[in-house]
Protein backbone atom coordinates (compact mmCIF):
# COMPACT_ATOMS: atom_id res chain seq x y z
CA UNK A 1 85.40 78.92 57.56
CA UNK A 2 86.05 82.19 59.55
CA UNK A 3 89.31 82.98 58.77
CA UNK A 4 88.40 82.61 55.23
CA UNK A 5 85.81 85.01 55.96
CA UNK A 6 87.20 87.33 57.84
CA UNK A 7 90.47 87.31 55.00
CA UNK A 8 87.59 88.10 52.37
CA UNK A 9 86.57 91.03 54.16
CA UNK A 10 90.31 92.36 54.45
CA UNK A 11 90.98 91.72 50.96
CA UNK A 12 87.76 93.95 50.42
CA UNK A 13 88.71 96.51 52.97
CA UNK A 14 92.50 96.39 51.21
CA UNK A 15 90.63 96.74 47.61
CA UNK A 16 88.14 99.18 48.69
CA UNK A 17 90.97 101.39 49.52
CA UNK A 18 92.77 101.66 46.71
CA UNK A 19 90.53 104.07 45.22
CA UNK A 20 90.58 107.63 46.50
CA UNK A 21 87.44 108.24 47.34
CA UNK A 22 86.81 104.85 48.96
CA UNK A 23 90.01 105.56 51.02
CA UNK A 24 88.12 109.05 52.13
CA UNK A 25 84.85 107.03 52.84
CA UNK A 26 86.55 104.26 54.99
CA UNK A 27 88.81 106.82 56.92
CA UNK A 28 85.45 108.90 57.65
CA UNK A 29 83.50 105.81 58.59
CA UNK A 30 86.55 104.69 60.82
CA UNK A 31 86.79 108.29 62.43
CA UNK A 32 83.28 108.36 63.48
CA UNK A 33 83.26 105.10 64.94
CA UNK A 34 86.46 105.90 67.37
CA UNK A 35 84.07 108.90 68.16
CA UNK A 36 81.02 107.08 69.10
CA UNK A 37 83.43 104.46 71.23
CA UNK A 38 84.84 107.43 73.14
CA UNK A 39 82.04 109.19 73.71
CA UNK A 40 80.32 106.08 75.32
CA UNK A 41 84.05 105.64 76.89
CA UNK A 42 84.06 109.10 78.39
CA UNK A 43 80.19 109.52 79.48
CA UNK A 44 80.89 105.48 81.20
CA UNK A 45 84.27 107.45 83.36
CA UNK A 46 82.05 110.49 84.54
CA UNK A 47 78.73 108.28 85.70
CA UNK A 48 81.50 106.60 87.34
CA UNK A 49 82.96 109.88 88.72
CA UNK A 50 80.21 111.34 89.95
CA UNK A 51 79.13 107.75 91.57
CA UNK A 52 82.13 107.59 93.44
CA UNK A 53 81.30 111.34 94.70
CA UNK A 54 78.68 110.00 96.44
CA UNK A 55 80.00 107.25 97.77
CA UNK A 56 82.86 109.96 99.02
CA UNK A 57 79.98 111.92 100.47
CA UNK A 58 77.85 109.17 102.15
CA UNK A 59 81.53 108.10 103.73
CA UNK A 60 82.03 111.65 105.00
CA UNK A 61 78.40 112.00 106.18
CA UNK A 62 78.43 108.51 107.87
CA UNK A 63 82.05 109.77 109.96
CA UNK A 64 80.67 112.99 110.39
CA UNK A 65 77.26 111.14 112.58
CA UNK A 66 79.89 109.14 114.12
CA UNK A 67 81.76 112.09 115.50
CA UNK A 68 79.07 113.25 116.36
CA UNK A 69 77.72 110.43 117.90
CA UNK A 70 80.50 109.56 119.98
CA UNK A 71 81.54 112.80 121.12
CA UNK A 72 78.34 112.55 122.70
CA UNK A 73 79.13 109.48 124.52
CA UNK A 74 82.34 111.26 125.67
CA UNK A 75 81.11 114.34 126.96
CA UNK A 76 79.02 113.25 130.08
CA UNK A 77 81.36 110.92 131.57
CA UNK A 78 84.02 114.24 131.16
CA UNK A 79 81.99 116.10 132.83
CA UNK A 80 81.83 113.86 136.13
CA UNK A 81 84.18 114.74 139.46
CA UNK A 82 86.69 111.60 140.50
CA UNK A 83 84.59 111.44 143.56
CA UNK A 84 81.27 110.54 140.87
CA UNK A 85 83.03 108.51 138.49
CA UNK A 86 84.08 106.10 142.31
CA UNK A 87 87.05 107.77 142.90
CA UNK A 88 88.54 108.59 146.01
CA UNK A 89 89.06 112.20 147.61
């Protein structure tokens, strides 16, 4: 019973066409659809964007602390003489 529908609204679409000014009404219609679909299309690619700029910047903030952190843990024990880190003389 779909296909039967969905053949009657072709056959309309086809018919509606043949007439000029349907064909100008049906290409606007179709035109500002595609519109609206890529303006939700391109508005969806730059939230995405700009959420995987954050991401990017909580990734460099997190190696950044860890840097940080560790070059903390590396300093003191650089700092010590072989004879305080039990080394002999």
């Amino acid at each position: 019973m779909e296909s039967r529908q969905g053949n009657n609204q072709s056959q309309e679409q086809r018919d509606s066409t043949k007439n000029p000014e349907d064909l100008t009404a049906f290409v606007k219609n179709l035109l500002e659809q595609m519109q609206s679909r890529f303006q939700t299309m391109s508005q969806s690619i730059i939230t995405k964007i700009d959420e995987m700029g954050s991401r990017i910047d909580d990734i460099e903030k997190s190696i950044e602390d860890l840097t940080i952190e560790t070059a903390g843990e590396v300093s003191p024990s650089s700092s010590l003489s072989p004879s305080d880190q039990g080394g002999t003389n």
